[in-house]
N, C-alpha and C. Protein backbone atom coordinates (compact mmCIF):
# COMPACT_ATOMS: atom_id res chain seq x y z
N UNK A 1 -14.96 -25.56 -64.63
CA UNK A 1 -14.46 -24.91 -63.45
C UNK A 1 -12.94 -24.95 -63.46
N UNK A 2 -12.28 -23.95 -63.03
CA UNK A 2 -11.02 -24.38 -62.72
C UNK A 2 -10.47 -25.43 -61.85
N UNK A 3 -9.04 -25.59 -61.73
CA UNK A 3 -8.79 -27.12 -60.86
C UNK A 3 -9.45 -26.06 -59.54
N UNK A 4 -8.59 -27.92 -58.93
CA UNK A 4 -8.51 -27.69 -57.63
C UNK A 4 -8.26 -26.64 -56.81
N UNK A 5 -8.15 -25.06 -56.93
CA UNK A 5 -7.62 -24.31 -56.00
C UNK A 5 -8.50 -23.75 -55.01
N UNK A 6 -9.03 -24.56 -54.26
CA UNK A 6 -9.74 -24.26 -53.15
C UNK A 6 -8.34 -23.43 -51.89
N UNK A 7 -8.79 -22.52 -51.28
CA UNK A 7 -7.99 -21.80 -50.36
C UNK A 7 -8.72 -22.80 -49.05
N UNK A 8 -8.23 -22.83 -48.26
CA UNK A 8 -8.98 -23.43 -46.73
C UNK A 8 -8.59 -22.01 -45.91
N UNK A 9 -9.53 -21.81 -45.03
CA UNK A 9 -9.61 -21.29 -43.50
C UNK A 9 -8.28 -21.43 -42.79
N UNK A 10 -7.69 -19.86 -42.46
CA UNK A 10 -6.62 -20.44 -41.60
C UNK A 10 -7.07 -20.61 -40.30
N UNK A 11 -8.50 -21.28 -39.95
CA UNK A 11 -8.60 -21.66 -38.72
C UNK A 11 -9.14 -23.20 -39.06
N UNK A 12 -8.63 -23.73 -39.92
CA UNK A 12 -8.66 -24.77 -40.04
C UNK A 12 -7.46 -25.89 -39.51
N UNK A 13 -7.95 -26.82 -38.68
CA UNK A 13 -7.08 -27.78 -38.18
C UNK A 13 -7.69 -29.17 -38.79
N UNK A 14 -6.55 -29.78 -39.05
CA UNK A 14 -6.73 -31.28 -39.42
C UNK A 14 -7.62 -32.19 -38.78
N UNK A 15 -8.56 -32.81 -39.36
CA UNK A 15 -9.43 -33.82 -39.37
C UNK A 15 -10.70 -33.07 -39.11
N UNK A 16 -10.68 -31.38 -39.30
CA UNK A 16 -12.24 -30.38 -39.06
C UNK A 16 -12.61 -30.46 -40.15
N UNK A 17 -13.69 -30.11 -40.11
CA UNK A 17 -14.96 -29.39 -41.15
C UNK A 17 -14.11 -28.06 -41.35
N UNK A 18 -13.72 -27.54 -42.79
CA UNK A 18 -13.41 -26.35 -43.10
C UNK A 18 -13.67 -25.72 -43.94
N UNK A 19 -13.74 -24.11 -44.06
CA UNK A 19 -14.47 -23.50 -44.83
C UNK A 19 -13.43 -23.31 -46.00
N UNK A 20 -13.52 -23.23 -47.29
CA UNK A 20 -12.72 -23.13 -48.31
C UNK A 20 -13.47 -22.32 -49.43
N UNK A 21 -12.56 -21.18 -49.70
CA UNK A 21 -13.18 -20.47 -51.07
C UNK A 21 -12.25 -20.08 -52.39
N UNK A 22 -12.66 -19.96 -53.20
CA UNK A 22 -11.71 -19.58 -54.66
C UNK A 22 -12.79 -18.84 -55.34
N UNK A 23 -11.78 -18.29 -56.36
CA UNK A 23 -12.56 -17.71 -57.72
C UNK A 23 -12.99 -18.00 -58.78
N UNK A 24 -13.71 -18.37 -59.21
CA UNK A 24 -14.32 -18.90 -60.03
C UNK A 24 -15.09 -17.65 -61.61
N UNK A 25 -14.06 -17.06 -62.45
CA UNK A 25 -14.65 -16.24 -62.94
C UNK A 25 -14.26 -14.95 -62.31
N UNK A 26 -15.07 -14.04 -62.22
CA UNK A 26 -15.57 -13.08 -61.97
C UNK A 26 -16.29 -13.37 -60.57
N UNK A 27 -16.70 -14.34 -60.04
CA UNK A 27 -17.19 -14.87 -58.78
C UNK A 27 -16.76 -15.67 -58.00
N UNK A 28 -17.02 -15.79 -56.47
CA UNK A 28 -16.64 -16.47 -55.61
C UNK A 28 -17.03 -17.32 -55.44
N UNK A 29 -16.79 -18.55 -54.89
CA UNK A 29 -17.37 -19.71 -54.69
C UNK A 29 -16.82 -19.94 -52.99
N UNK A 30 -17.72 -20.65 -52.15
CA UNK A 30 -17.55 -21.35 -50.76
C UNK A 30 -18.45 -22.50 -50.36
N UNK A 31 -17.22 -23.50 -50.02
CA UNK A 31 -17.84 -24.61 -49.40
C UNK A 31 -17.33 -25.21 -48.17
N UNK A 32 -18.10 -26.05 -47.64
CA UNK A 32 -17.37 -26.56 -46.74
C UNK A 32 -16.87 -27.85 -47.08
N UNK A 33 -15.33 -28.36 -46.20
CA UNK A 33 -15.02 -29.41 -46.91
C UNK A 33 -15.90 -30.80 -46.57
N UNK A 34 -16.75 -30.94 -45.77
CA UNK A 34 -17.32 -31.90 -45.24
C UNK A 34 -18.24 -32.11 -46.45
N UNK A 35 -18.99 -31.32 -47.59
CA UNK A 35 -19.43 -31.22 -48.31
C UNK A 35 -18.73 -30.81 -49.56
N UNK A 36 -18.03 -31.06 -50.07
CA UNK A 36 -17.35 -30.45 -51.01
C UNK A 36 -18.24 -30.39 -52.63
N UNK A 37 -18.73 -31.65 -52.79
CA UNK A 37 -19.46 -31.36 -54.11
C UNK A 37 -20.88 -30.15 -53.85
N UNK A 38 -20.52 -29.68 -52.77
CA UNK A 38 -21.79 -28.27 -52.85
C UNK A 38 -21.11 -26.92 -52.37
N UNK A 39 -21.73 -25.97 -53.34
CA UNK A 39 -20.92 -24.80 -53.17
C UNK A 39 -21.52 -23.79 -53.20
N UNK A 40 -21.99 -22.53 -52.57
CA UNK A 40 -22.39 -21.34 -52.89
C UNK A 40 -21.36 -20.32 -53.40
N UNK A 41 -22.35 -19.59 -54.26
CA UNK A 41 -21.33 -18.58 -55.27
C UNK A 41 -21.78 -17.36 -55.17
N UNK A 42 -21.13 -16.50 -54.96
CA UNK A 42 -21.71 -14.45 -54.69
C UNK A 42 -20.32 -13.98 -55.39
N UNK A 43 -20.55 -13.18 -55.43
CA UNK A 43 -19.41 -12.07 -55.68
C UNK A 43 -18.66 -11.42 -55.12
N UNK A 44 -17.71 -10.79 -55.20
CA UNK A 44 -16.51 -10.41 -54.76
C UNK A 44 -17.12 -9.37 -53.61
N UNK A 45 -17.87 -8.48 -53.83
CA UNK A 45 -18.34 -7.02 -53.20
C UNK A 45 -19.49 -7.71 -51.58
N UNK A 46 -19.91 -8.97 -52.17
CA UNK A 46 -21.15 -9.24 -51.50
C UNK A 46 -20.49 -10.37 -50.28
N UNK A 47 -19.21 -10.75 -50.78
CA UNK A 47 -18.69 -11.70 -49.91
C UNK A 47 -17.80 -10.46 -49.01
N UNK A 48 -17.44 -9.48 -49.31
CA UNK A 48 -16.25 -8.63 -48.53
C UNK A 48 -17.69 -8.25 -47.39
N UNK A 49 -18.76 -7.74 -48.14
CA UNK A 49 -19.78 -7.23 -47.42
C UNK A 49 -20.26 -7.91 -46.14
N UNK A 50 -19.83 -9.07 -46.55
CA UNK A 50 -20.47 -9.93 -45.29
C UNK A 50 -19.25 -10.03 -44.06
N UNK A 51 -18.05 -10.21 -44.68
CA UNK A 51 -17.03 -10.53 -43.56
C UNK A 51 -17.04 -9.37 -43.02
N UNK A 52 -16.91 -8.29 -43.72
CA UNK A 52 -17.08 -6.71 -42.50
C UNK A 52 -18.34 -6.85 -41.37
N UNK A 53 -19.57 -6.87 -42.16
CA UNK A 53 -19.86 -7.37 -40.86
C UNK A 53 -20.21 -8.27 -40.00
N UNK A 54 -19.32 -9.30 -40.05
CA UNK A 54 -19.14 -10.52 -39.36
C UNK A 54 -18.00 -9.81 -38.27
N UNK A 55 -17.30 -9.27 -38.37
CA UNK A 55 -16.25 -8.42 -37.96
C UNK A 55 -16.73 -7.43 -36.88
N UNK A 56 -17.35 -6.74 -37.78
CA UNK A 56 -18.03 -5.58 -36.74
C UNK A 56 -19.38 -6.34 -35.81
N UNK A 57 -19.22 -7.54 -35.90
CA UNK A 57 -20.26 -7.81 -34.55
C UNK A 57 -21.73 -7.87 -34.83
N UNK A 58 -21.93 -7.87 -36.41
CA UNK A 58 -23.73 -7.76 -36.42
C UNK A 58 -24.38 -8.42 -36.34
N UNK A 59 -23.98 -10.00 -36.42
CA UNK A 59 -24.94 -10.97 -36.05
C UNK A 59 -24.62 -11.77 -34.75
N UNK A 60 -24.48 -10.97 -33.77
CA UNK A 60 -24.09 -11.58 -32.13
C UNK A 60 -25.68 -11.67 -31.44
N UNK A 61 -26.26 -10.87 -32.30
CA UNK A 61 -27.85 -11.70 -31.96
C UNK A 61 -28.50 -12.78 -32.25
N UNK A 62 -28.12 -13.32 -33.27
CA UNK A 62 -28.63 -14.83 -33.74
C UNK A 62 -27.22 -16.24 -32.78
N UNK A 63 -27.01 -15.58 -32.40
CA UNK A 63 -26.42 -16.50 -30.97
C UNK A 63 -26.65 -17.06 -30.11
């Protein structure tokens, strides 16, 4: 793996649980830091896919 270059959440504040992702390859990787030795990995297209619609409001039903 490459080093350390985990990015953190800029809604991350000191002493939180934060979400952190990098590239790994051709793929993405995200973990949280509370867990750091575990990581899920998707791809570039499938991770944009999701923040759009996290954005546009599509899962305000599982709330």
């Amino acid at each position: 793996m490459p080093g350390n270059d985990w990015q953190k959440s800029s809604y991350c504040q000191a002493g939180n649980s934060c979400v952190g992702i990098r590239r790994n390859g051709g793929m993405v990787q995200i973990r949280e830091s509370a867990q750091p030795d575990t990581s899920i990995t998707t791809t570039p297209a499938k991770l944009r896919g999701l923040i759009l619609s996290v954005k546009a409001h599509r899962f305000t039903h599982l709330i």
